[in-house]
Protein backbone atom coordinates (compact mmCIF):
# COMPACT_ATOMS: atom_id res chain seq x y z
CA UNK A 1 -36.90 17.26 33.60
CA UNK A 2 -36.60 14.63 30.78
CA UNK A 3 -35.08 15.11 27.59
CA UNK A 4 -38.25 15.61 25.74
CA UNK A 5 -39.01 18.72 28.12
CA UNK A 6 -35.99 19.85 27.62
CA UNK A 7 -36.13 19.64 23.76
CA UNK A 8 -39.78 21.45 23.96
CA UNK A 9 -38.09 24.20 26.23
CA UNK A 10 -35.54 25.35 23.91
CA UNK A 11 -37.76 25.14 21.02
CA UNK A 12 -40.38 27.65 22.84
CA UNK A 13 -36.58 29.32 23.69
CA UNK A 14 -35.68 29.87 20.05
CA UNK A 15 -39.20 30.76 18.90
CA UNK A 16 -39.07 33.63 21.62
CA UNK A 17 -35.73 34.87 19.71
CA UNK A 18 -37.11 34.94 16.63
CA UNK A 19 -39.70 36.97 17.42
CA UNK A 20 -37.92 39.55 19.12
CA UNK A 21 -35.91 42.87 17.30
CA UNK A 22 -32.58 41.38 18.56
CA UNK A 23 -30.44 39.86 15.57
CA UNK A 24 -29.60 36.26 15.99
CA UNK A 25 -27.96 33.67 13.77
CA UNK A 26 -30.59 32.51 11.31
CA UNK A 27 -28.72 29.45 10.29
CA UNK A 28 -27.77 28.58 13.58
CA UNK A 29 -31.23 28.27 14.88
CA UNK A 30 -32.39 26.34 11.79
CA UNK A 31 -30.17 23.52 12.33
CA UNK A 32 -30.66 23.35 15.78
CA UNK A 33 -34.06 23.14 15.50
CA UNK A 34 -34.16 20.18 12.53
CA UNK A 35 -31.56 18.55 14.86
CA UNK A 36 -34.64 18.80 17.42
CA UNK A 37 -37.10 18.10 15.80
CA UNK A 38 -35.30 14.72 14.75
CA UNK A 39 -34.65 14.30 18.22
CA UNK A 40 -38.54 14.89 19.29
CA UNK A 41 -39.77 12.14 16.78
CA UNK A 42 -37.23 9.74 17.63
CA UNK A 43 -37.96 10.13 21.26
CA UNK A 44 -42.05 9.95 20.60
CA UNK A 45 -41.64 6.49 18.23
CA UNK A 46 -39.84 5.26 20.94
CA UNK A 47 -42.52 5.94 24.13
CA UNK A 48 -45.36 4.84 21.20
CA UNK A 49 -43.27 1.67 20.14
CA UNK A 50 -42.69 1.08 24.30
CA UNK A 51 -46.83 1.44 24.57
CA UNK A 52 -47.55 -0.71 21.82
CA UNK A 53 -44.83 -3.18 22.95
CA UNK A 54 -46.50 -3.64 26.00
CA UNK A 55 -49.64 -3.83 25.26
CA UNK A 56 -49.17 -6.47 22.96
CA UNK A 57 -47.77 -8.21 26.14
CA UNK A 58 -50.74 -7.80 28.00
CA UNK A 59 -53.40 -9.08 25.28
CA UNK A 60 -51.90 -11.96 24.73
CA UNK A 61 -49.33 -13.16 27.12
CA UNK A 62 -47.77 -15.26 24.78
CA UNK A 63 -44.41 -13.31 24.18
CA UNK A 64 -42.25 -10.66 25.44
CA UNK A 65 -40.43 -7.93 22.82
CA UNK A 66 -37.76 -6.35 23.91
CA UNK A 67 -37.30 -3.05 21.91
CA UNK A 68 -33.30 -1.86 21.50
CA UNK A 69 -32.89 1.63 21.03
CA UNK A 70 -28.86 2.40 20.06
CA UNK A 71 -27.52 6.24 21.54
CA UNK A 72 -30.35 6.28 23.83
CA UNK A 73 -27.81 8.83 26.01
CA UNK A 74 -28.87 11.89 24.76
CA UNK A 75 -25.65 13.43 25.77
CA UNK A 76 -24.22 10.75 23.62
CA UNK A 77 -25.95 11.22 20.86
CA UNK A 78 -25.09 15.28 20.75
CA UNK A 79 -21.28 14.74 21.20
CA UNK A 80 -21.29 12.50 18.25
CA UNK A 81 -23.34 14.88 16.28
CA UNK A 82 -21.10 17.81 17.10
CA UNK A 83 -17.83 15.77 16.27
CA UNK A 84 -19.37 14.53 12.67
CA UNK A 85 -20.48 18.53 11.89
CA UNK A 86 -17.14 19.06 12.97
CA UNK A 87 -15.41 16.68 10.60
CA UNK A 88 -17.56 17.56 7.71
CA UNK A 89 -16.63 21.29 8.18
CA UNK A 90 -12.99 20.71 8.21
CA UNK A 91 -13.17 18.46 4.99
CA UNK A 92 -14.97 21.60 3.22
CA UNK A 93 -12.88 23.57 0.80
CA UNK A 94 -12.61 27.23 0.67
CA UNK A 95 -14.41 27.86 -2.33
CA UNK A 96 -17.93 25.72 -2.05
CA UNK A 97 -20.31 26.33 0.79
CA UNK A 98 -22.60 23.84 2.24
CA UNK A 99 -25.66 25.40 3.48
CA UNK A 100 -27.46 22.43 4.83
CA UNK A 101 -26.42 18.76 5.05
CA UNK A 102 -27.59 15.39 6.72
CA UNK A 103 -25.38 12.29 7.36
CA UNK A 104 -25.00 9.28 4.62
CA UNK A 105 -25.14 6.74 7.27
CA UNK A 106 -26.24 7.12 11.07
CA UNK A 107 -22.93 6.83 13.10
CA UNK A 108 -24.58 4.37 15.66
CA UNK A 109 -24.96 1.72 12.84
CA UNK A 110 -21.48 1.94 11.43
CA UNK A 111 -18.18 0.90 12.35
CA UNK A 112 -15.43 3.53 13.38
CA UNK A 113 -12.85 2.73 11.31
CA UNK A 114 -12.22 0.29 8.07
CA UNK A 115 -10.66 -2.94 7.66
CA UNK A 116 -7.93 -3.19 5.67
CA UNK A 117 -6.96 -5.97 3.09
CA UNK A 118 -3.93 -8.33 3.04
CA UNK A 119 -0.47 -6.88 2.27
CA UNK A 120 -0.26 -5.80 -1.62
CA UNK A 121 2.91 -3.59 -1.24
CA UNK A 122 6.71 -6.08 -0.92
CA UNK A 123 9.14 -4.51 1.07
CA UNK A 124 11.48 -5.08 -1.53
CA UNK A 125 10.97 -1.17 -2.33
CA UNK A 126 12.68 0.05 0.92
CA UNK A 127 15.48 -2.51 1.13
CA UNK A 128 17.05 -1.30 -1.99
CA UNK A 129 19.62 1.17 -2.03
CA UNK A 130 17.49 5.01 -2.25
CA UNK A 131 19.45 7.64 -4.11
CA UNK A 132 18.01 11.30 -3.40
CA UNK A 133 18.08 13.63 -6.84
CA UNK A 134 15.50 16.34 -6.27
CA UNK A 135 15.26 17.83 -10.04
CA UNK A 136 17.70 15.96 -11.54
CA UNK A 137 16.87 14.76 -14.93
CA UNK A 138 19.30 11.31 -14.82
CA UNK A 139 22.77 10.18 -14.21
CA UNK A 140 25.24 7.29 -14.53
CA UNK A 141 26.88 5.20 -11.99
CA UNK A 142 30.15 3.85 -12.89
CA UNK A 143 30.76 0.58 -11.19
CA UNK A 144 34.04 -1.67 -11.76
CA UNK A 145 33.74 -4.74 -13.84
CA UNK A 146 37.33 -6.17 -13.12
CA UNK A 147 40.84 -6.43 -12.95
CA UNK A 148 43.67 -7.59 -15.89
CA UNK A 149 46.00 -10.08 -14.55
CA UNK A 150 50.07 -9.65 -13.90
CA UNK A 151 52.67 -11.38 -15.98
CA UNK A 152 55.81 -12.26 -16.53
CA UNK A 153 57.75 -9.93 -18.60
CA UNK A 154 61.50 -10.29 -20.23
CA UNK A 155 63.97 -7.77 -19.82
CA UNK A 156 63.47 -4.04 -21.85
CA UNK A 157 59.63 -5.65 -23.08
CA UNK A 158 56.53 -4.33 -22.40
CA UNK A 159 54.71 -4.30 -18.83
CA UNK A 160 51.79 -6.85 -19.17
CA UNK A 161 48.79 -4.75 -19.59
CA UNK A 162 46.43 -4.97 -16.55
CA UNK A 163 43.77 -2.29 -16.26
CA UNK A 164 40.81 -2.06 -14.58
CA UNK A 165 37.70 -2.16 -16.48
CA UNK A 166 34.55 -0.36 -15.63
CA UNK A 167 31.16 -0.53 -16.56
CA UNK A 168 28.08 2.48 -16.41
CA UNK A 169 24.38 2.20 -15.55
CA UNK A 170 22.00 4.57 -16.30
CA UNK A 171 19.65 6.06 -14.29
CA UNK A 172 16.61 7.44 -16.26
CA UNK A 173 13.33 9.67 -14.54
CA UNK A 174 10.23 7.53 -15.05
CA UNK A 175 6.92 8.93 -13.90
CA UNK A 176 4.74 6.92 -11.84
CA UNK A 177 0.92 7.89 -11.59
CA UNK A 178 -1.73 7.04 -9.78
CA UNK A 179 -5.87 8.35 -9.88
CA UNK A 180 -9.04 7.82 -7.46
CA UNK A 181 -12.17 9.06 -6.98
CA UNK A 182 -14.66 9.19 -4.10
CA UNK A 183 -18.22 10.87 -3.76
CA UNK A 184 -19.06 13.73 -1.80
CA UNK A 185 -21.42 11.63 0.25
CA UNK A 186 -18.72 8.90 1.27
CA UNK A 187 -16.43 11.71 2.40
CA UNK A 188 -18.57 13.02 4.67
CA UNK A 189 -19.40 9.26 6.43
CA UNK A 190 -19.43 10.56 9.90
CA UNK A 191 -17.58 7.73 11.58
CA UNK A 192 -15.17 5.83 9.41
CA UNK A 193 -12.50 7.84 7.72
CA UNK A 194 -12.78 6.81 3.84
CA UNK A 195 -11.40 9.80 2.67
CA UNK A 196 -7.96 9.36 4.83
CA UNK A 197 -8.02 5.70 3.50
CA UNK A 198 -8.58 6.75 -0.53
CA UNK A 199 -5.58 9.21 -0.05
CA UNK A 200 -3.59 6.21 1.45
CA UNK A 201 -4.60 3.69 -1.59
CA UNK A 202 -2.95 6.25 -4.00
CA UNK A 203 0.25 6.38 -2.15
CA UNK A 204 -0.32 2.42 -2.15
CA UNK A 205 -0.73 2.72 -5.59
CA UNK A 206 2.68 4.26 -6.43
CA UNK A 207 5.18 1.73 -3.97
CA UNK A 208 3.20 -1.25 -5.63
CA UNK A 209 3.75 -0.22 -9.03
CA UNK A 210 7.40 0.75 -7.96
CA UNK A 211 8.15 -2.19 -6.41
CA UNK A 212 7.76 -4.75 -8.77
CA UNK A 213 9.07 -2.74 -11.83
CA UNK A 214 12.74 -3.17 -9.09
CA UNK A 215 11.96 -6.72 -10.58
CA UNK A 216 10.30 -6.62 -14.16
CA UNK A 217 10.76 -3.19 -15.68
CA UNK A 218 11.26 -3.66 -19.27
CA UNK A 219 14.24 -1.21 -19.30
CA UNK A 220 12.09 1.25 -22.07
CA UNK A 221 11.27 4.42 -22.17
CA UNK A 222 9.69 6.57 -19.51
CA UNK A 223 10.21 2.84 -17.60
CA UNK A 224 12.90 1.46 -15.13
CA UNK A 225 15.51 -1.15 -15.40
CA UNK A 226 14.08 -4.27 -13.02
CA UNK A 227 17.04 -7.09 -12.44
CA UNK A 228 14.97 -9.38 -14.49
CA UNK A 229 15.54 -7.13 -17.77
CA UNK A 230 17.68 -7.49 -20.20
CA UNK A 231 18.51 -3.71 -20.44
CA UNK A 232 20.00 -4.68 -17.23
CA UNK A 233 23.24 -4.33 -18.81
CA UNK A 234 25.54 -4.88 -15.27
CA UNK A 235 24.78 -8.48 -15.09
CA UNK A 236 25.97 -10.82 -17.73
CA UNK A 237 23.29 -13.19 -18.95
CA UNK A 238 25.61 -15.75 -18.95
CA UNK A 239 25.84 -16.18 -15.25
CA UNK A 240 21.90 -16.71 -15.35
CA UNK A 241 21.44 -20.23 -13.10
CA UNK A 242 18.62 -22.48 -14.38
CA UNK A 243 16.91 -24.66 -12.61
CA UNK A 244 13.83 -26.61 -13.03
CA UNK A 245 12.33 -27.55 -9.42
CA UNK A 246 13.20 -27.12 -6.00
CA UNK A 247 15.04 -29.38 -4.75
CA UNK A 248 17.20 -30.03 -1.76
CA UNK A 249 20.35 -28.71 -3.28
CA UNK A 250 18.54 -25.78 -4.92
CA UNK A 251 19.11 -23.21 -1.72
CA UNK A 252 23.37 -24.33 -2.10
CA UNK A 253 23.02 -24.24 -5.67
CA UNK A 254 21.79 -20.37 -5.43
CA UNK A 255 24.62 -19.23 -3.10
CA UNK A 256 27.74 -21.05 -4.57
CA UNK A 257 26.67 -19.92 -7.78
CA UNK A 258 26.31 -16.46 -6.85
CA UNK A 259 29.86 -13.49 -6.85
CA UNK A 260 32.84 -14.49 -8.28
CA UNK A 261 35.71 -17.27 -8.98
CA UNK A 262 37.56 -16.64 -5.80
CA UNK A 263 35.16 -16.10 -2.25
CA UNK A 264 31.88 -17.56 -1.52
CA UNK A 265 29.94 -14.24 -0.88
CA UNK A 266 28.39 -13.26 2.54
CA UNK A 267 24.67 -13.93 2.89
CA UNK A 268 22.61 -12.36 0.40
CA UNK A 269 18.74 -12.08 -0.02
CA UNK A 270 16.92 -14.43 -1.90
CA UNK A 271 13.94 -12.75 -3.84
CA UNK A 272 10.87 -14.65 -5.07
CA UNK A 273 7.30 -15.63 -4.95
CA UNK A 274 4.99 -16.88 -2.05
CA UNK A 275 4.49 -20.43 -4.69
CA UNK A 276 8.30 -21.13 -4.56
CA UNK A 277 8.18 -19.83 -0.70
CA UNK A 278 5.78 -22.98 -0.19
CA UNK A 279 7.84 -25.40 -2.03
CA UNK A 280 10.74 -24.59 0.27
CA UNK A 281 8.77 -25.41 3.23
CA UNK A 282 7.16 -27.94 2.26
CA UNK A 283 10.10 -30.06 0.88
CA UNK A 284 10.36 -33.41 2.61
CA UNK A 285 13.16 -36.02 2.56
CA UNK A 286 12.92 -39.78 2.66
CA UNK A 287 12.23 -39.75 5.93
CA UNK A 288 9.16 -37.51 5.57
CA UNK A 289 11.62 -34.32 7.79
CA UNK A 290 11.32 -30.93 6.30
CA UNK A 291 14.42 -30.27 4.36
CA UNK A 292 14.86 -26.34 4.59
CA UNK A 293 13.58 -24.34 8.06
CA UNK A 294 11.64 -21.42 6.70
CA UNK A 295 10.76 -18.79 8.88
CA UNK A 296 8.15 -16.20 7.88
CA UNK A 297 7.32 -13.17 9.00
CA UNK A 298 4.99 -11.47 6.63
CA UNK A 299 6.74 -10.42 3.75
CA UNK A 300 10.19 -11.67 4.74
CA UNK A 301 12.06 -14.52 6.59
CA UNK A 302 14.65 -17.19 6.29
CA UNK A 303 15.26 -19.80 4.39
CA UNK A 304 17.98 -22.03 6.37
CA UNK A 305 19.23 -18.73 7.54
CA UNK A 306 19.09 -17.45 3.83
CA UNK A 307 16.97 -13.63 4.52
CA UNK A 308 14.85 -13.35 1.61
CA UNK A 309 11.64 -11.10 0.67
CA UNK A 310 8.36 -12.13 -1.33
CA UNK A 311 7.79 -10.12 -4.42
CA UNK A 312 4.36 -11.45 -6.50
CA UNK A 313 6.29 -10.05 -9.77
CA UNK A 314 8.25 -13.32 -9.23
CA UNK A 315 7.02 -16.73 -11.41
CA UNK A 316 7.24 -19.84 -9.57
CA UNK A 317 9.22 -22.05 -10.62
CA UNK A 318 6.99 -24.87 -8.89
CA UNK A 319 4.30 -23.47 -10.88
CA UNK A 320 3.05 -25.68 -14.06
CA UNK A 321 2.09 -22.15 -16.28
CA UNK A 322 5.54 -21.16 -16.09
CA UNK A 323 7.34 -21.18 -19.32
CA UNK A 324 10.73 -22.59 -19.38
CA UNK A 325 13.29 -19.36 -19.72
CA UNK A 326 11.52 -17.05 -17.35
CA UNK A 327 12.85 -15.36 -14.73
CA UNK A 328 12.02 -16.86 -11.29
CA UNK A 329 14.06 -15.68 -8.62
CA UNK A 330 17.21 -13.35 -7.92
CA UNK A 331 19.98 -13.61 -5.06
CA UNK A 332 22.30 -10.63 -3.86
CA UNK A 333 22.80 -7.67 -1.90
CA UNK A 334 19.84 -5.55 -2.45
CA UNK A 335 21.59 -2.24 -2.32
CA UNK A 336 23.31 -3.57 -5.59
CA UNK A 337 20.04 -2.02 -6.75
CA UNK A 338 19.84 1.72 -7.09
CA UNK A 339 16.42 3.33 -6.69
CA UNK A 340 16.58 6.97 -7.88
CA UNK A 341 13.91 9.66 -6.48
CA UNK A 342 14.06 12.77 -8.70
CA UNK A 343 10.99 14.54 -6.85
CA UNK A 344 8.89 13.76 -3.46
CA UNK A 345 5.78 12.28 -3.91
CA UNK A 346 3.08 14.34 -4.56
CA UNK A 347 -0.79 13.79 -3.52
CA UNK A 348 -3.44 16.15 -4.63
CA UNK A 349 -7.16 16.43 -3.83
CA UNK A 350 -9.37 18.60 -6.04
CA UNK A 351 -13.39 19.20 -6.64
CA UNK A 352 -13.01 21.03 -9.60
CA UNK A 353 -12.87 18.59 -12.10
CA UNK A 354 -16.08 17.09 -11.35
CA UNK A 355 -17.95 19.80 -9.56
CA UNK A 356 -21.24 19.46 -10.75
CA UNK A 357 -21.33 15.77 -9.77
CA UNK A 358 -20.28 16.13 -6.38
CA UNK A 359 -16.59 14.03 -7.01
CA UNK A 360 -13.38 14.77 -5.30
CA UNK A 361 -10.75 13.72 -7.52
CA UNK A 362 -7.36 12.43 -5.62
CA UNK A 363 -4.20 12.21 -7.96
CA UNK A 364 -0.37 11.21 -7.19
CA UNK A 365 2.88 11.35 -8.74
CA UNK A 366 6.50 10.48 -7.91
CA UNK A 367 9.24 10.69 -10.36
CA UNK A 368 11.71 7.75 -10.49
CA UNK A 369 14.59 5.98 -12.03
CA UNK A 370 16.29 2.46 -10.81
CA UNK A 371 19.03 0.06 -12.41
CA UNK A 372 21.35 -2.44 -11.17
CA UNK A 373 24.13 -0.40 -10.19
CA UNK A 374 26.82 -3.34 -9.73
CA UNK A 375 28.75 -5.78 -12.10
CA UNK A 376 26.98 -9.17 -11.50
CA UNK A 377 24.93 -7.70 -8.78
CA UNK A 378 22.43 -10.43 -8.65
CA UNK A 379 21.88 -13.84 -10.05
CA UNK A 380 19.06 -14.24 -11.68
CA UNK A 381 17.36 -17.52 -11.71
CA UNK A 382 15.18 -19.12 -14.52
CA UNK A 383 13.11 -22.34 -15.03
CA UNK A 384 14.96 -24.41 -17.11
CA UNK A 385 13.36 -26.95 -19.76
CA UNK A 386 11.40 -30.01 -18.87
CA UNK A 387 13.73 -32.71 -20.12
């Protein structure tokens, strides 16, 4: 028995049922037989198309069509019918009732899952130092600026003052936000997932946002402290190194410059954009040989050994729009960076808002706070003045 018996069977089957006394599942049998009925055409354009097809062939002999069917398993075609009802039954809420539906876009002409784009998100996020405050409103860290020094002292005077001085950041809650909005029809795509990928874009959302105000939050309020701000009050703007190209000394230049008057500091990470990333690998000496080995691998790498991380809040310093005075990369330990997280993030998915118009809305929220936690915790780099 072929399939198109088998589809005229169980419609004579369900006709029976209905006209019997016995109750049966109305809604049931209604979609089963639309499902066959689609079924039954598809199956008859394809014998007619096969007929035509060849007679074509045989009037003319001039060309041979070849006629591609896609699912022609029906056993196939019903397991990927019964997974997509499936999926679209699990994405229905409580509250709203679909009492017939049909699919956006035939699973056998679409792809099964979704590329993805390049990278938006720096690591620079999860290297920092993460401070868990569930509730908390803010706080201060102390952190020690230095040491007075010994002297001599005469017999019955004074002991030379030496104390230790300290300095305090502040650690503030920000809010960070983030909105989408997808159609009813696109979350109920039978094959490819949009709706998992829309919920991931708004966690996206919030560690892109975050990680770049780490670099270039303005310090005000509801905002966080980024190393590049002057509300930054740990580091002293007077250590800020200037530069204006890279250069073959500019890597030593970096690290001797960074910590204080007495050690040269252990390896540090070097934070800056993918432009200035280039113009360390590309350098050449006279002799046309690469002056720095860069390493990459995605968002981090080397530099000579140097570990650093890309971070597109960065200017490049290699770049002609840059203004002389801005900020274009930072060097040190990256838990000299305090990241705050007063609350978990929090993703909600709603159809109220936008009922009538068949919209799911998809909201996040985290709640924040960050500030160089360290006395001279990083030196910041800017582009110095074209002489």
């Amino acid at each position: 028995m072929n399939r198109l018996q088998e589809i005229l069977k169980r419609k004579a089957e369900i006709r029976t049922s209905l006209e019997g006394n016995e109750k049966v599942d109305l809604a049931a049998l209604e979609t089963e037989l639309r499902e066959l009925d689609e079924e039954q055409k598809e199956i008859e354009t394809r014998q007619r198309l096969i007929k035509e097809a060849g007679e074509i062939n045989q009037g003319t002999a001039i060309e041979t069509r070849t006629i591609e069917t896609f699912s022609s398993n029906p056993e196939q075609r019903d397991s990927e019918v019964v997974e997509a009802e499936k999926r679209g039954k699990d994405l229905i809420e409580n509250r709203s009732v679909t009492v017939a539906s049909g699919d956006l876009l035939l699973a056998n002409h679409q792809a099964s899952d979704i590329k993805g784009t390049f990278n938006e998100v720096s690591t620079l996020v999860d290297r920092v130092k993460h401070v868990p405050l569930q509730g908390g409103e803010s706080y201060e860290r102390a952190y020690e600026k230095g040491t007075g020094e010994g002297g001599y002292t005469g017999e019955g005077a004074d002991y030379t003052e030496s104390d230790v001085q300290f300095g305090y950041a502040t650690i503030n809650k920000t809010k960070i936000t983030a909105y989408s909005e997808e159609s009813e029809e696109v979350q109920k795509l039978p094959a490819a997932n949009y709706s998992r990928v829309i919920v991931g874009g708004v966690n996206k959302s919030l560690r892109k946002k975050i990680t770049k105000e780490i670099l270039i939050g303005d310090g005000g309020a509801g905002h966080l402290v980024g190393i590049f701000s002057a509300q930054a009050t740990a580091i002293d703007p007077t250590t800020d190194l200037e530069i204006s190209t890279i250069d073959a000394d500019t890597l030593d230049e970096i690290i001797f410059s960074y910590g204080g008057d007495e050690d040269v500091e252990d390896t540090s990470v070097l934070i800056l954009s993918k432009k200035d990333l280039k113009a360390f690998a590309t350098l050449r000496d006279g002799q046309d040989k690469k002056v720095y080995d860069v390493k990459t691998n995605g968002n981090t790498g080397t530099i000579d050994g140097v570990p650093y991380i890309i971070n597109s809040a960065c200017k490049a310093v290699s770049d002609t729009a840059t203004t002389s005075g801005s900020y274009v990369l930072a060097y040190g330990p990256l838990s000299n960076y305090e990241l705050a997280t007063f609350s978990p993030t929090d993703i909600q998915r709603s159809t109220d808002f936008k009922f009538k118009q068949g919209m799911i809305a998809h909201r996040g929220s985290v709640f924040v706070g960050g500030n160089v936690a360290a006395h001279n915790g990083f030196l910041r780099v800017k582009k110095a003045p074209t002489v």
